[in-house]
Protein backbone atom coordinates (compact mmCIF):
# COMPACT_ATOMS: atom_id res chain seq x y z
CA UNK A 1 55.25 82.45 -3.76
CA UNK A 2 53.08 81.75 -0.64
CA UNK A 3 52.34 78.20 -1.35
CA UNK A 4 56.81 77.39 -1.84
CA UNK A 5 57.41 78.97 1.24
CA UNK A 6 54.28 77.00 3.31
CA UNK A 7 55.88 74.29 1.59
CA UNK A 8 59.53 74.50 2.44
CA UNK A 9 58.48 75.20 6.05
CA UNK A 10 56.61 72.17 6.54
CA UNK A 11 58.63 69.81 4.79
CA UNK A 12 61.60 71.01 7.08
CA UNK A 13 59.47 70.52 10.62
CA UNK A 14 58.47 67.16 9.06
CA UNK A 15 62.75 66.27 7.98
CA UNK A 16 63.80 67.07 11.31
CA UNK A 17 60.53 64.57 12.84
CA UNK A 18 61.24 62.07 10.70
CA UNK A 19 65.10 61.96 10.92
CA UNK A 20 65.28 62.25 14.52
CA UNK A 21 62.73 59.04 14.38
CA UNK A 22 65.32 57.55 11.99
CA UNK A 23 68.51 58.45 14.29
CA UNK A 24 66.85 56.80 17.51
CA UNK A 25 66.02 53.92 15.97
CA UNK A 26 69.36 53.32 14.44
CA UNK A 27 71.16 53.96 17.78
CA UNK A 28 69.03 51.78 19.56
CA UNK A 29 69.71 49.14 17.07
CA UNK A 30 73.40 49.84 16.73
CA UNK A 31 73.54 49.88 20.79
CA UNK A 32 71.93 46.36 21.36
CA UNK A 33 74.30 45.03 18.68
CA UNK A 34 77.78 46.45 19.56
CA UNK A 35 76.87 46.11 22.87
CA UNK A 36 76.58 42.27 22.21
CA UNK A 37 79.91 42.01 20.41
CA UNK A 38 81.71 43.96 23.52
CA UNK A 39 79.95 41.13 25.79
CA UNK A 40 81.38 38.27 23.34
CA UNK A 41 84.85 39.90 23.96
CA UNK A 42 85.27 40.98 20.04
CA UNK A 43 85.07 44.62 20.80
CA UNK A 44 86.41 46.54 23.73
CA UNK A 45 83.78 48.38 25.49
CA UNK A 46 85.64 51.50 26.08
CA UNK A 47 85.06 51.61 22.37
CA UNK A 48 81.24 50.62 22.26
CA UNK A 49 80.16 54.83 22.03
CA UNK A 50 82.98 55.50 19.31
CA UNK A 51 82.06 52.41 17.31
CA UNK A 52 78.31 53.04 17.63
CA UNK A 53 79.04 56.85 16.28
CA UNK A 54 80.91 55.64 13.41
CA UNK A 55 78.06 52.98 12.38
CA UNK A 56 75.93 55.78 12.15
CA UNK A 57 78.36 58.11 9.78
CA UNK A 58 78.31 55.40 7.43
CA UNK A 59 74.66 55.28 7.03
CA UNK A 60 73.55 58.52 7.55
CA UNK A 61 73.33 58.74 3.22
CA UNK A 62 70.60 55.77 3.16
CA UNK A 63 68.71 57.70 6.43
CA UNK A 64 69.02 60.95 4.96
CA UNK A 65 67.06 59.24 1.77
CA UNK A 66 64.11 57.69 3.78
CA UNK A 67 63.97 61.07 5.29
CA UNK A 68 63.57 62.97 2.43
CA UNK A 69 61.38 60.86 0.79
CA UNK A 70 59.26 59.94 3.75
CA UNK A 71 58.94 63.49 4.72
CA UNK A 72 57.64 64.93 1.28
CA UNK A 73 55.19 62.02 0.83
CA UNK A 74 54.07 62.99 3.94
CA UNK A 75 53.32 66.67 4.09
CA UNK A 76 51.95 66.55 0.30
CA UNK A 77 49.49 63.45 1.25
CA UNK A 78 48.38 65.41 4.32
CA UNK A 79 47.65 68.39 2.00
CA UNK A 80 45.90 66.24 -0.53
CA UNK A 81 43.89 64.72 2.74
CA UNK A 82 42.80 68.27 4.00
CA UNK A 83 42.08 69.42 0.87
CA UNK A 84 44.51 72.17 0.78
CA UNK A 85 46.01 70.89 -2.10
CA UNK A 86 42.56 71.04 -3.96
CA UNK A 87 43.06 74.74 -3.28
CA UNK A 88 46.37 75.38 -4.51
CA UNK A 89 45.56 73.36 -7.89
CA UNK A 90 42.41 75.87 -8.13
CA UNK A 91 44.94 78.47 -7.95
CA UNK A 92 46.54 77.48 -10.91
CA UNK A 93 49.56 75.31 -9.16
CA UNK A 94 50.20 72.64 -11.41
CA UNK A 95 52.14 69.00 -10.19
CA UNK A 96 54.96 69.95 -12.45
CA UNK A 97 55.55 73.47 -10.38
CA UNK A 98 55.90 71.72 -6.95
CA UNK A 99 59.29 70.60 -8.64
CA UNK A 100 60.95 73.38 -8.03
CA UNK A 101 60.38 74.12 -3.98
CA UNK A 102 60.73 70.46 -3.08
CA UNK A 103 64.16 70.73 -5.49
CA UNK A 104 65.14 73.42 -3.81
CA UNK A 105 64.62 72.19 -0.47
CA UNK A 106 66.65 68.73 -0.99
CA UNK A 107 69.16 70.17 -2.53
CA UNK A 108 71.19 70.86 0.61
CA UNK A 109 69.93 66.90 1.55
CA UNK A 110 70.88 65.77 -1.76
CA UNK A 111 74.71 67.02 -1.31
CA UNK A 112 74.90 65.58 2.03
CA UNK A 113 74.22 62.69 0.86
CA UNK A 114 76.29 62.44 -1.56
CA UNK A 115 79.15 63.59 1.24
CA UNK A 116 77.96 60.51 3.76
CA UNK A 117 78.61 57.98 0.60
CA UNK A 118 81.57 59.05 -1.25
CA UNK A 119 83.25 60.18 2.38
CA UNK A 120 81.56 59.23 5.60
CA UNK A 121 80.63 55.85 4.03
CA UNK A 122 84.53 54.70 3.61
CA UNK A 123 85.80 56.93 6.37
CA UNK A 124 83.76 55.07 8.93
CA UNK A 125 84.15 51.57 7.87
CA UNK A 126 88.25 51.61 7.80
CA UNK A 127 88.15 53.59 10.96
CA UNK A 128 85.86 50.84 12.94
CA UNK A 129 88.25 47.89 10.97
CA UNK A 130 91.37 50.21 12.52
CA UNK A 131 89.60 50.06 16.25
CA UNK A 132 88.43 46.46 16.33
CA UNK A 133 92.45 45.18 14.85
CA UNK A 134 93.97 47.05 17.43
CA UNK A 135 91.78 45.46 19.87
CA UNK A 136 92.39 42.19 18.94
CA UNK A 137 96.08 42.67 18.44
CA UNK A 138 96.35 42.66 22.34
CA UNK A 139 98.78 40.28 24.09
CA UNK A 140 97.48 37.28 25.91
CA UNK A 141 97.99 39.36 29.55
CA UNK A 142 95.25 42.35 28.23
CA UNK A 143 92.71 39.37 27.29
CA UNK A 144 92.67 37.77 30.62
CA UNK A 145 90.00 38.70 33.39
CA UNK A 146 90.22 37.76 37.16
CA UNK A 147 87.91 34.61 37.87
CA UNK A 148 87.42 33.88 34.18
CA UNK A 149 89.11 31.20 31.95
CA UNK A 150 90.30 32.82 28.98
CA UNK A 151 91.57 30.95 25.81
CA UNK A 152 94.92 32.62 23.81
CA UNK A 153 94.22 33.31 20.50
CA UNK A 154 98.15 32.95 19.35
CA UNK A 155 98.79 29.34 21.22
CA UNK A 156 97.01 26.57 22.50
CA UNK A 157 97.35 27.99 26.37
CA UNK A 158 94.60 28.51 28.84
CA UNK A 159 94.50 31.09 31.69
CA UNK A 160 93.04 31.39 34.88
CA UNK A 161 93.87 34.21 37.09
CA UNK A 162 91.78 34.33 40.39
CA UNK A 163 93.08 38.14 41.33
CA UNK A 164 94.67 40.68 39.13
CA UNK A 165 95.90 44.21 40.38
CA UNK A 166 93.99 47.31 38.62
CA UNK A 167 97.53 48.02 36.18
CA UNK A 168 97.56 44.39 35.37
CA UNK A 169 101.20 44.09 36.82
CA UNK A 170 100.36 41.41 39.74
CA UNK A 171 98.24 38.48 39.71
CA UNK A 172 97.56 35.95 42.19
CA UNK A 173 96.21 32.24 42.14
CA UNK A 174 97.28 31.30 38.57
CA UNK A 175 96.53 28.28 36.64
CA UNK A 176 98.37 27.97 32.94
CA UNK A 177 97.86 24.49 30.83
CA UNK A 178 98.88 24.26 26.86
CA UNK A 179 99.10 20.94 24.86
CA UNK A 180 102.72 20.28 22.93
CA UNK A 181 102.92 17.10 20.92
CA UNK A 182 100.51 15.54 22.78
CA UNK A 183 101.27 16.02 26.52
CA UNK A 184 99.81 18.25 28.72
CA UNK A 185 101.43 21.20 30.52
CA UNK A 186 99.99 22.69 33.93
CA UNK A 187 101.65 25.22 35.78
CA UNK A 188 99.65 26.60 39.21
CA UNK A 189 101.23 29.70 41.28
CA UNK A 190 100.25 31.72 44.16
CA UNK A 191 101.56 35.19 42.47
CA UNK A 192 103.21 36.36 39.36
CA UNK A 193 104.15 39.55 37.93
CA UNK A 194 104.57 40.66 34.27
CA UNK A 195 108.66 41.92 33.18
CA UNK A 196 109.82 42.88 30.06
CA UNK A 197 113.26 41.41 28.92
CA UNK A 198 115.13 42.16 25.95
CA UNK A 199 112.11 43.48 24.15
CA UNK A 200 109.59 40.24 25.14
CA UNK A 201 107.56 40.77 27.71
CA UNK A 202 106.80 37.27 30.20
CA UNK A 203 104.71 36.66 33.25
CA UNK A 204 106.66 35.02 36.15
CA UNK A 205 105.27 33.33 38.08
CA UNK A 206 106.06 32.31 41.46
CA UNK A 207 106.04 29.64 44.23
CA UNK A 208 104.49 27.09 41.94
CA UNK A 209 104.67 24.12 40.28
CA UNK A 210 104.74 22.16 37.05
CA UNK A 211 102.91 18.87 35.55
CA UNK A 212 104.09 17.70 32.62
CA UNK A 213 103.02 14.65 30.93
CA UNK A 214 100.69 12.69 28.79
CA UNK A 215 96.95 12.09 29.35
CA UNK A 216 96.06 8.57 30.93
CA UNK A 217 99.84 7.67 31.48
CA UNK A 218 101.12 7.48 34.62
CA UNK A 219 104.87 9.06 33.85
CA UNK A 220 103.73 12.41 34.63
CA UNK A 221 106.65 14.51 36.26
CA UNK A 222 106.07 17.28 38.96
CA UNK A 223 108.60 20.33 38.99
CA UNK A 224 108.21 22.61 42.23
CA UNK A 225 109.61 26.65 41.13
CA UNK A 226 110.37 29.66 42.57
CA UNK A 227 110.64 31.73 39.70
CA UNK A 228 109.34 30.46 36.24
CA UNK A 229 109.13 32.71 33.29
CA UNK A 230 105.97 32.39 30.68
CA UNK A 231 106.51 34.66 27.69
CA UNK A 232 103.53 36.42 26.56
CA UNK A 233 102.01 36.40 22.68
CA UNK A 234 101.30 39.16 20.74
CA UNK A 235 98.16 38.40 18.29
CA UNK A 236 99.19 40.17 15.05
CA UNK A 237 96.14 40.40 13.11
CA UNK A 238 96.78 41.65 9.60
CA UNK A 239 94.26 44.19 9.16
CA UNK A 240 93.15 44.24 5.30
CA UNK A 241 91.02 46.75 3.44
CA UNK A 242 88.01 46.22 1.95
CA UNK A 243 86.01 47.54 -0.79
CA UNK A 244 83.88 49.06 1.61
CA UNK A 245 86.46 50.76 3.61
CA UNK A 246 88.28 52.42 0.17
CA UNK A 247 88.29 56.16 -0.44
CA UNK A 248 86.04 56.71 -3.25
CA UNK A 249 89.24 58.14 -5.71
CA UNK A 250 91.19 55.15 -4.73
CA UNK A 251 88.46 53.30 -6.31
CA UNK A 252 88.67 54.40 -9.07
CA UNK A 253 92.60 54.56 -9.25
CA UNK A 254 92.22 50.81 -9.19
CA UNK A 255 88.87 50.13 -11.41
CA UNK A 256 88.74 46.33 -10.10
CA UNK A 257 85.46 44.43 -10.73
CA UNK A 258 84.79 44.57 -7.03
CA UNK A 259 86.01 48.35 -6.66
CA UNK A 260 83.83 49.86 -9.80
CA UNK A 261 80.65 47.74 -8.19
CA UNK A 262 81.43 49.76 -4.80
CA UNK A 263 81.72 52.94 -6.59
CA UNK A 264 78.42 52.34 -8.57
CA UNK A 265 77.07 51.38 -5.32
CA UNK A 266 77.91 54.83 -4.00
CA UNK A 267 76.96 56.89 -6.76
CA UNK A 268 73.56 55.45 -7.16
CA UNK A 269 72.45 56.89 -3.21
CA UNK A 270 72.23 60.45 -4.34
CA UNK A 271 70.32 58.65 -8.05
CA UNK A 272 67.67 57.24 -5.66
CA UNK A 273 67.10 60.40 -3.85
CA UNK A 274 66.80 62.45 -6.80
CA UNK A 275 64.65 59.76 -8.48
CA UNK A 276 62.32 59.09 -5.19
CA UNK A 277 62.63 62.94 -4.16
CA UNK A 278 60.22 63.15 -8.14
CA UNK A 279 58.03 60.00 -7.33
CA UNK A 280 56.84 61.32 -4.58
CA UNK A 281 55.30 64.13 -5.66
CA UNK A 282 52.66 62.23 -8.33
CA UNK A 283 52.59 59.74 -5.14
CA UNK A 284 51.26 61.82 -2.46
CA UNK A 285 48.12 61.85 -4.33
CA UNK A 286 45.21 60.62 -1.98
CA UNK A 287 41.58 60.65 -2.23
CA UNK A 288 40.25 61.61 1.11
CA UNK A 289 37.44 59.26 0.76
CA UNK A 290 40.27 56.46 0.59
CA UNK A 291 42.34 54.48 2.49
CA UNK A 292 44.92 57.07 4.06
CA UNK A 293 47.77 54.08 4.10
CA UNK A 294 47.90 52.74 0.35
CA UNK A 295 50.69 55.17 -0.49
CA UNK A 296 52.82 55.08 2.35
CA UNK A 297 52.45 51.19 1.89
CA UNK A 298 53.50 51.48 -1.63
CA UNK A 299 56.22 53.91 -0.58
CA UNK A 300 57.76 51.29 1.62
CA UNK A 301 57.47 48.53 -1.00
CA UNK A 302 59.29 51.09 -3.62
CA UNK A 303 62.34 51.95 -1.42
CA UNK A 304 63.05 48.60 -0.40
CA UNK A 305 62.66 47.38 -4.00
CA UNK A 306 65.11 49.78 -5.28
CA UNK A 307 67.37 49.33 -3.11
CA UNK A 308 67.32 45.95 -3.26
CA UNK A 309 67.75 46.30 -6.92
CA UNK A 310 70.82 48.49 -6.56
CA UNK A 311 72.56 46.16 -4.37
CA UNK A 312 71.85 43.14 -6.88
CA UNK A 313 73.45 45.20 -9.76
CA UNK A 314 76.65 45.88 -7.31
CA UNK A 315 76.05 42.00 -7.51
CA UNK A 316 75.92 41.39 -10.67
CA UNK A 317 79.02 43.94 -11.63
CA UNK A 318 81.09 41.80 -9.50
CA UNK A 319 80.24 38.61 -11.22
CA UNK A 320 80.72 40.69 -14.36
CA UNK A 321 77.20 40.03 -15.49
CA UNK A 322 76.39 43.33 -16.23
CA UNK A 323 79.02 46.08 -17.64
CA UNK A 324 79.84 48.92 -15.37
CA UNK A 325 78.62 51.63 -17.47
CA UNK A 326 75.24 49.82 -17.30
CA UNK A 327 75.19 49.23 -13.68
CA UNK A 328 75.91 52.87 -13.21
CA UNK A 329 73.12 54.57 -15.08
CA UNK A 330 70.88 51.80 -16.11
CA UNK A 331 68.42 51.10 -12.77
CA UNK A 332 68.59 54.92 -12.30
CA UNK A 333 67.40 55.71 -16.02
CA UNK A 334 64.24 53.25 -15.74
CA UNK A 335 63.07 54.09 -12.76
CA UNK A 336 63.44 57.92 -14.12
CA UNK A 337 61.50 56.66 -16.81
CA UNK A 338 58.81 55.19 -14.45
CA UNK A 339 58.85 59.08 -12.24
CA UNK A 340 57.96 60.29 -15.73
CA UNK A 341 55.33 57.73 -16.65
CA UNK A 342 53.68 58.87 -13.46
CA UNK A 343 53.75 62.54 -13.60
CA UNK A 344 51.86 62.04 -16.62
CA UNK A 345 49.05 60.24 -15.42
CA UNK A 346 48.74 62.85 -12.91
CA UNK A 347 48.76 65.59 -15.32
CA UNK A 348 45.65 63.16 -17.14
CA UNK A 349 44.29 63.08 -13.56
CA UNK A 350 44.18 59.30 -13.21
CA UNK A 351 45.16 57.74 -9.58
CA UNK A 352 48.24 55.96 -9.49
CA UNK A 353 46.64 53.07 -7.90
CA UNK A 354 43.29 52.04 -7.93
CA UNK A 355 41.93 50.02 -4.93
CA UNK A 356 38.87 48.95 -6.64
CA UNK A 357 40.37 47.14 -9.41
CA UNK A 358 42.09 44.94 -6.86
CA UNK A 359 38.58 44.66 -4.63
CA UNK A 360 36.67 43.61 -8.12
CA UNK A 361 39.27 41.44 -8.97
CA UNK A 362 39.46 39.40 -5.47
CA UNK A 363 35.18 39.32 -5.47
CA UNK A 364 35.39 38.15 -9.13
């Protein structure tokens, strides 16, 4: 019919609006805070694009949601505000036949969705745990930086390097101090150079000397070097999987009470967009001679509240308050029950929401 296909169009010019809305703010967000984790030295910046990418694969499923909800509210509120919709309900169109366009339309959004949280979801989050362990399993030489004083995560040493040559091979104007048993160690040299002996790999240092000795004692003992060999400490970070970062099978190959509330987690995404993709058809309604914002308010106030909701019943699975079966199905069903309850007042032709019950109420 001519009213699906007017429809379909404008819901997908309003998708690709909204989600490209969605996508900029998300990178924006995503940049500023990756960006500040590369700056504390937790991340490697060469990484900061990849990582960024990947943070948006694993929540591509909750924007592709707000998009298709926000986008159908939309077009079917302007229609209701231009009175076009008056015109295709004259025709005959009932609320119950705009069902099958809109369904038709999200299907393709539904299955992505379903893709980003049973795939994307996991995929990204062990890939960004893989990127950010190998960083940090560096040795002590990658963490250094000329003019800074950098702390080893493996020992209680502190480097200062004043120069450092662009392969990290030669350094010049070193300082070294570490704490054993309670006396100090501090080793200055003019140059150094990394080697690699028997499979250890050491900084030697050169044309230096050593302080050794015990803070506010006099006994400390000077030792002038040519050569002095520092070996350098891997930092072997055991990298451990989460429930986030689990394929979605491997879930369920292991059905732990922290595994089944990730998988209900994931399955109820695709539930809310099927469940929102219905409310907001009996939702759009608007009286032109109305406020134009009291269902895009209540919109907001809905999606946040249900998923809000859905995390507390991962919650709740996890503290085995509530059975799995239940946690699964159970939000899902009511708020099905609540899309239903509001098609029918539509089909009675009563509002939703009625702003003059709340005005009487606050002048009472």
């Amino acid at each position: 019919m001519i009213f699906e296909r007017s429809l379909q169009r404008e819901l997908a010019y309003t998708a690709g609006a909204v989600f490209m809305v969605l996508l900029t703010i998300m990178l924006t967000t995503m940049m500023i805070r990756i960006v500040g984790f590369a700056a504390q030295g937790q991340i490697d910046p060469k990484d900061v694009v990849v990582l960024i990418g990947l943070t948006v694969i694993g929540y591509l499923a909750v924007m592709l949601i707000v998009t298709l909800f926000v986008s159908i509210l939309f077009v079917l509120t302007r229609w209701y505000r231009d009175s076009e919709m008056v015109v295709w309900l004259a025709s005959g169109v009932s609320q119950t036949q705009l069902i099958k366009p809109i369904a038709m339309f999200s299907a393709l959004i539904i299955v992505l969705i379903m893709f980003f949280a049973f795939v994307g979801w996991p995929w990204s989050n062990a890939q960004s745990k893989l990127i950010k362990a190998r960083f940090q399993q560096r040795d002590e030489v990658s963490l250094l930086a000329p003019g800074q004083f950098r702390e080893s995560p493996t020992t209680n040493r502190v480097f200062f390097i004043e120069k450092m040559s662009p392969d990290q091979a030669n350094v010049e104007n070193v300082f070294v101090t570490s704490t054993e048993g309670g006396k100090v160690n501090v080793i200055v040299s003019k140059t150094g150079h990394t080697e690699t002996r028997d499979g250890d790999r050491f900084i030697v240092l050169e044309n230096g000397r050593r302080y050794d000795g015990e803070p506010g004692q006099p006994n400390f003992r000077i030792i002038e070097f040519e050569r002095y060999g520092v070996k350098i400490m891997n930092h072997q970070v055991v990298n451990q999987a989460t429930t986030t970062s689990i394929s979605t099978p491997a879930l369920l190959r292991h059905p732990t009470k922290e595994n089944l509330a990730e998988f209900a987690w994931r399955a109820g995404l695709p539930l809310i967009a099927i469940n929102l993709m219905l409310l907001a058809i009996p939702l759009s309604y608007q009286n032109p001679r109305r406020s134009r914002t009291i269902n895009l308010v209540m919109a907001v106030l809905i999606y946040l509240t249900y998923s809000n909701l859905l995390n507390v019943v991962q919650s709740w699975i996890e503290q085995s308050k509530m059975s799995f079966a239940l946690g699964l199905v159970g939000l899902h069903i009511v708020v099905a029950l609540i899309v239903a309850f509001n098609f029918w007042m539509r089909v009675r032709n009563r509002p939703l929401f009625r702003l003059s019950t709340f005005t009487r109420s606050k002048g009472a």
